[in-house]
Protein backbone atom coordinates (compact mmCIF):
# COMPACT_ATOMS: atom_id res chain seq x y z
CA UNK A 1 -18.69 -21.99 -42.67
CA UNK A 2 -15.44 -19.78 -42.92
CA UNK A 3 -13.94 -17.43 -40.55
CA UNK A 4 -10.86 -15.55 -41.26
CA UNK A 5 -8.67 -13.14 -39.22
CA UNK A 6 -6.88 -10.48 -40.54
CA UNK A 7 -4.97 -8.30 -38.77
CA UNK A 8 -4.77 -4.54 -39.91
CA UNK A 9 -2.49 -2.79 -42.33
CA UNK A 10 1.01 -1.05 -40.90
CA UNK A 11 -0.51 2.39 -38.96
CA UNK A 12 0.87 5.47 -40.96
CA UNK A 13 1.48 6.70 -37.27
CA UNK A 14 5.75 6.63 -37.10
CA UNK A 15 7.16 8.32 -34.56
CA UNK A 16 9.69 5.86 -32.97
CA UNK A 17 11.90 8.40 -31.18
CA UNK A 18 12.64 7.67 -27.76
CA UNK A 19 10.31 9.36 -25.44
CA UNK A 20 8.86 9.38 -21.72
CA UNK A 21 6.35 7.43 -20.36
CA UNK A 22 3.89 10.22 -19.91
CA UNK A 23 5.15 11.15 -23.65
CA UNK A 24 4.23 7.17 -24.82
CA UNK A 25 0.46 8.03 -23.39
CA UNK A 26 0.78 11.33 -25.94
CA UNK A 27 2.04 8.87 -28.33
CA UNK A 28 -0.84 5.96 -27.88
CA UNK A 29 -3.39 8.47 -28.80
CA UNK A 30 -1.69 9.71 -32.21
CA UNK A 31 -1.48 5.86 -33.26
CA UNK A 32 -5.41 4.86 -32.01
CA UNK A 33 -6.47 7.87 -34.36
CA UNK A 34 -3.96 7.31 -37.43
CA UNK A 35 -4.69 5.22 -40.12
CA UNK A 36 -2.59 2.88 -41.93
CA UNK A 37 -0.16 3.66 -44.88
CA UNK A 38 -1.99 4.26 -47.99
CA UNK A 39 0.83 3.60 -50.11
CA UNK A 40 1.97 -0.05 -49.13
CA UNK A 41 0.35 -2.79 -51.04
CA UNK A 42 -1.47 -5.11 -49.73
CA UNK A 43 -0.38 -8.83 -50.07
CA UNK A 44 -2.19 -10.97 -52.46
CA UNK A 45 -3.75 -13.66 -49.94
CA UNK A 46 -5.58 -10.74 -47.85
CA UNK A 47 -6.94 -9.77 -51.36
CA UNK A 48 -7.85 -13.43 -52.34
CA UNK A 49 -9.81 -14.08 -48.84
CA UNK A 50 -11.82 -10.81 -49.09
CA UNK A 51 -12.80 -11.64 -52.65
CA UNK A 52 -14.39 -15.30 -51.48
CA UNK A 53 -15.70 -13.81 -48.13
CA UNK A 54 -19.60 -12.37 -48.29
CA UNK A 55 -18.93 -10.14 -45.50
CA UNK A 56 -16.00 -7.90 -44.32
CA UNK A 57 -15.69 -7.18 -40.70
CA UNK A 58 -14.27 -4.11 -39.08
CA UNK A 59 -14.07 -2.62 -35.61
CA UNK A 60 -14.25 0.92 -35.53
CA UNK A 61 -10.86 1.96 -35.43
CA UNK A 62 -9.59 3.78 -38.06
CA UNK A 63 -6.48 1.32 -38.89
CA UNK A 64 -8.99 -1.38 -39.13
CA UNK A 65 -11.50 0.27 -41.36
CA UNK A 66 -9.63 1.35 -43.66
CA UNK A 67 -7.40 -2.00 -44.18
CA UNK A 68 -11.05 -3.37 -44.64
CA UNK A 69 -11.55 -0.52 -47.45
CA UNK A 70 -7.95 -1.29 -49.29
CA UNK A 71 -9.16 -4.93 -49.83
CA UNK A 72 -11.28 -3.29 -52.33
CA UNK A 73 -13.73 -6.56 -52.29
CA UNK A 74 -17.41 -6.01 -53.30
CA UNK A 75 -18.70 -7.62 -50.07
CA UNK A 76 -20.73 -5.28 -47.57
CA UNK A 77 -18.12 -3.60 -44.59
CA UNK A 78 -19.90 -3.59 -41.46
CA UNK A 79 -18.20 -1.75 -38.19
CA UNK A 80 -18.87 -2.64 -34.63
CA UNK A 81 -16.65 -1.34 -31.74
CA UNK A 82 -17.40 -4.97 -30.38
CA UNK A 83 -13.86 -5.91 -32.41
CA UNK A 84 -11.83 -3.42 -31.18
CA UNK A 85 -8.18 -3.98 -29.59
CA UNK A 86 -8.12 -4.71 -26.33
CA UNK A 87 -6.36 -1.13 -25.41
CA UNK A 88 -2.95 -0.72 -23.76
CA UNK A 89 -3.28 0.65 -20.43
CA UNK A 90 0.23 3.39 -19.80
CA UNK A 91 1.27 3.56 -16.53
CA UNK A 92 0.71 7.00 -14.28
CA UNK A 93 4.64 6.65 -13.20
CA UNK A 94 7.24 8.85 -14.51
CA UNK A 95 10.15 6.50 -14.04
CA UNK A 96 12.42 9.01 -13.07
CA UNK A 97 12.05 11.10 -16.73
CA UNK A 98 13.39 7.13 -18.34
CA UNK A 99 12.85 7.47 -21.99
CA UNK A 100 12.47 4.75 -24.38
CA UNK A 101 11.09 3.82 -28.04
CA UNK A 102 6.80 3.48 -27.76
CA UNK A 103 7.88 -0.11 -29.13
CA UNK A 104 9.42 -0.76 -25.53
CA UNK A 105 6.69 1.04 -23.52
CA UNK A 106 4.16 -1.14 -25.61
CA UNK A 107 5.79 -4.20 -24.72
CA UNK A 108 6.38 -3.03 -21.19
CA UNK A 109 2.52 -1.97 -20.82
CA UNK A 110 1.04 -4.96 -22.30
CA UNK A 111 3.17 -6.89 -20.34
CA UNK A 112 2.19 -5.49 -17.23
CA UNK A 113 -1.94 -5.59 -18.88
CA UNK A 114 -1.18 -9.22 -18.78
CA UNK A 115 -0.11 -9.46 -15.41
CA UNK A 116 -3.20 -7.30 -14.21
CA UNK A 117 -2.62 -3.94 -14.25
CA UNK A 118 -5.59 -2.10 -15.96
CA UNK A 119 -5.22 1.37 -15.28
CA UNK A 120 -8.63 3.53 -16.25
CA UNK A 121 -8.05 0.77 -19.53
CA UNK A 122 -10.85 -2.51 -19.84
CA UNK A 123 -9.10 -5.35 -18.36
CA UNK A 124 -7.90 -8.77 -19.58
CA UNK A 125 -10.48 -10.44 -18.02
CA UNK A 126 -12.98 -7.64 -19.44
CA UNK A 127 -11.00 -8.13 -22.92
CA UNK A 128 -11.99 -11.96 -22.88
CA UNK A 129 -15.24 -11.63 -21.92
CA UNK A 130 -15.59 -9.29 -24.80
CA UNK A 131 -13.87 -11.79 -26.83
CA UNK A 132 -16.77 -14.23 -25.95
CA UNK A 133 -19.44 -12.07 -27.78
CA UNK A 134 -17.11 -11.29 -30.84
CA UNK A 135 -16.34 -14.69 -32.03
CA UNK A 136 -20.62 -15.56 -30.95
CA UNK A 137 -21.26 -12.32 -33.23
CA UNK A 138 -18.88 -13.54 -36.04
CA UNK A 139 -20.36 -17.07 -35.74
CA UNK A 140 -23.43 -16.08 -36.37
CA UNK A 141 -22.87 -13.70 -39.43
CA UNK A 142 -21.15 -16.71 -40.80
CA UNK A 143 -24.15 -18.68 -40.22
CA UNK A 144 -25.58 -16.30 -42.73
CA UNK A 145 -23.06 -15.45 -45.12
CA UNK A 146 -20.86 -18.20 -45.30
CA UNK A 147 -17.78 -16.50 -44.96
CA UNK A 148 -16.54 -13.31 -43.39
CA UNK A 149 -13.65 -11.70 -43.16
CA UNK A 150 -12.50 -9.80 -40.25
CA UNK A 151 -10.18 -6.88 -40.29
CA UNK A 152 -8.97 -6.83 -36.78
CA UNK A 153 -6.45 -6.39 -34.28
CA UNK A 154 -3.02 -8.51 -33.13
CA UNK A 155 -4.04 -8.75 -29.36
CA UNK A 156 -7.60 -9.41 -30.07
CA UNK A 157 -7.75 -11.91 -32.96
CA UNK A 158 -6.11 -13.83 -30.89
CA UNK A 159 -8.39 -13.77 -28.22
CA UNK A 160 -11.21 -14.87 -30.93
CA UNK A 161 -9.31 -17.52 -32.07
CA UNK A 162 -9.41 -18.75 -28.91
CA UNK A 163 -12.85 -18.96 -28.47
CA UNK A 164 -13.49 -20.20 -31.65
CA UNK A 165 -11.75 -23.26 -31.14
CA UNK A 166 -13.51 -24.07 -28.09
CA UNK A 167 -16.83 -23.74 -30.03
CA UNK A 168 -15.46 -26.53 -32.41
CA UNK A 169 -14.15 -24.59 -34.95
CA UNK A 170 -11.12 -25.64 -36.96
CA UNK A 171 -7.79 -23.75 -37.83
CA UNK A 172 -4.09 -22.43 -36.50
CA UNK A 173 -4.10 -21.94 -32.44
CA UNK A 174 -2.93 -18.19 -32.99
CA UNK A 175 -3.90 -16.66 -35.60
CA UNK A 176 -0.72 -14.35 -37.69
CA UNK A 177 0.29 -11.00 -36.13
CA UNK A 178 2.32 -10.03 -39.18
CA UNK A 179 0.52 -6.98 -40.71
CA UNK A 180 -1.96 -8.15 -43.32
CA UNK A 181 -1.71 -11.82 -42.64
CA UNK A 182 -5.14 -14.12 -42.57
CA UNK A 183 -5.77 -17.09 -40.67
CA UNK A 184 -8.49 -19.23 -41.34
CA UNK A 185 -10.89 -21.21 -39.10
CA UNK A 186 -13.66 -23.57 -40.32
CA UNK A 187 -16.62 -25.31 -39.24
CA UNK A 188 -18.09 -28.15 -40.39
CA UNK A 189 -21.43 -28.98 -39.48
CA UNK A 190 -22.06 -32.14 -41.84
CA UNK A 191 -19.31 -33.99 -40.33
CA UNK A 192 -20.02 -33.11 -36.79
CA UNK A 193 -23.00 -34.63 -37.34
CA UNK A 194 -21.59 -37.26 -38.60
CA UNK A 195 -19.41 -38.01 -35.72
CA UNK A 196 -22.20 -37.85 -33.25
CA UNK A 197 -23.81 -40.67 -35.20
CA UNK A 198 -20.90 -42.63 -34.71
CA UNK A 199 -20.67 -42.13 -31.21
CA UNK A 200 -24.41 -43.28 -30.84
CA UNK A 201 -24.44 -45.81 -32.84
């Protein structure tokens, strides 16, 4: 069985101009409901693994469906909001009217995500337990299709890949965050069979 993790196509959303933090909240709700940029092609490995993967995975964000779409594979795209990035929380304080690119707010509010600050936002903790049911749900649609192909997010791939290796799976510790780029995990049940022979025996 094959799992692989792709993380979405560049967002079409590109306003980098330095802004406020109230501004970057503005600015986290134009990227969540952009898309990704119709005209960039899309690298010739993500096109390779959706051709040999039975399934495509999305989560229900728009960036992530439509990267799914641009793979233009035959395979059935199914959507669940289960896969969905684990959101960036923007802190209520104005910083004294401080303005900066939404590159440093994102790094500045996933930082602080990471450190436990949640806001009205699900928390880390809340993001890996989610994390738990997405790589069980991806497990067991490889189960049945051999292998899928998941058009996901940076943050939460990584989470997956997590919890895929714990289950036994094999593959890179983090998965790519470059746009586009696939990692793939495997599992092989013949041989971990045939290991638990040998430890019996």
């Amino acid at each position: 069985m094959k799992i692989t993790l792709m993380r979405h196509g560049k967002s079409s959303y590109a306003d980098q101009s330095a802004m406020s933090c109230s501004e970057f909240r503005k600015w986290v709700d134009g990227y969540e409901a952009a898309g990704i940029i119709q005209e960039a092609a899309v690298p010739d490995e993500a096109k390779l693994k959706a051709k040999q993967a039975k399934l495509i995975v999305a989560s229900t964000r728009c960036r992530s469906i439509q990267s799914a779409e641009k793979l233009e594979s035959a395979s059935f795209i199914l959507s669940d909001p289960l896969f969905r990035e684990a959101d960036l929380p923007v802190s209520a304080f104005s910083f004294l009217h401080l303005k900066a690119p939404p590159s440093v707010w994102a790094v500045y509010c996933r930082c602080a995500w990471l450190l436990g600050y949640k806001g009205d936002k699900e928390s880390m903790k809340e993001a890996k337990e989610r994390a738990v049911q997405a790589s069980r749900r991806l497990m067991e649609l490889a189960a049945q299709h051999e292998h899928v192909l998941l058009s996901g997010h940076g943050m939460f791939n990584q989470f997956i890949a997590r919890e895929l290796l714990k289950n036994g799976w094999k593959g890179e510790k983090r998965p790519g965050r470059r746009h586009w780029s696939c990692t793939s995990y495997t599992y092989e049940e013949a041989s971990d069979r045939q290991i638990n022979r040998q430890r019996l025996s």
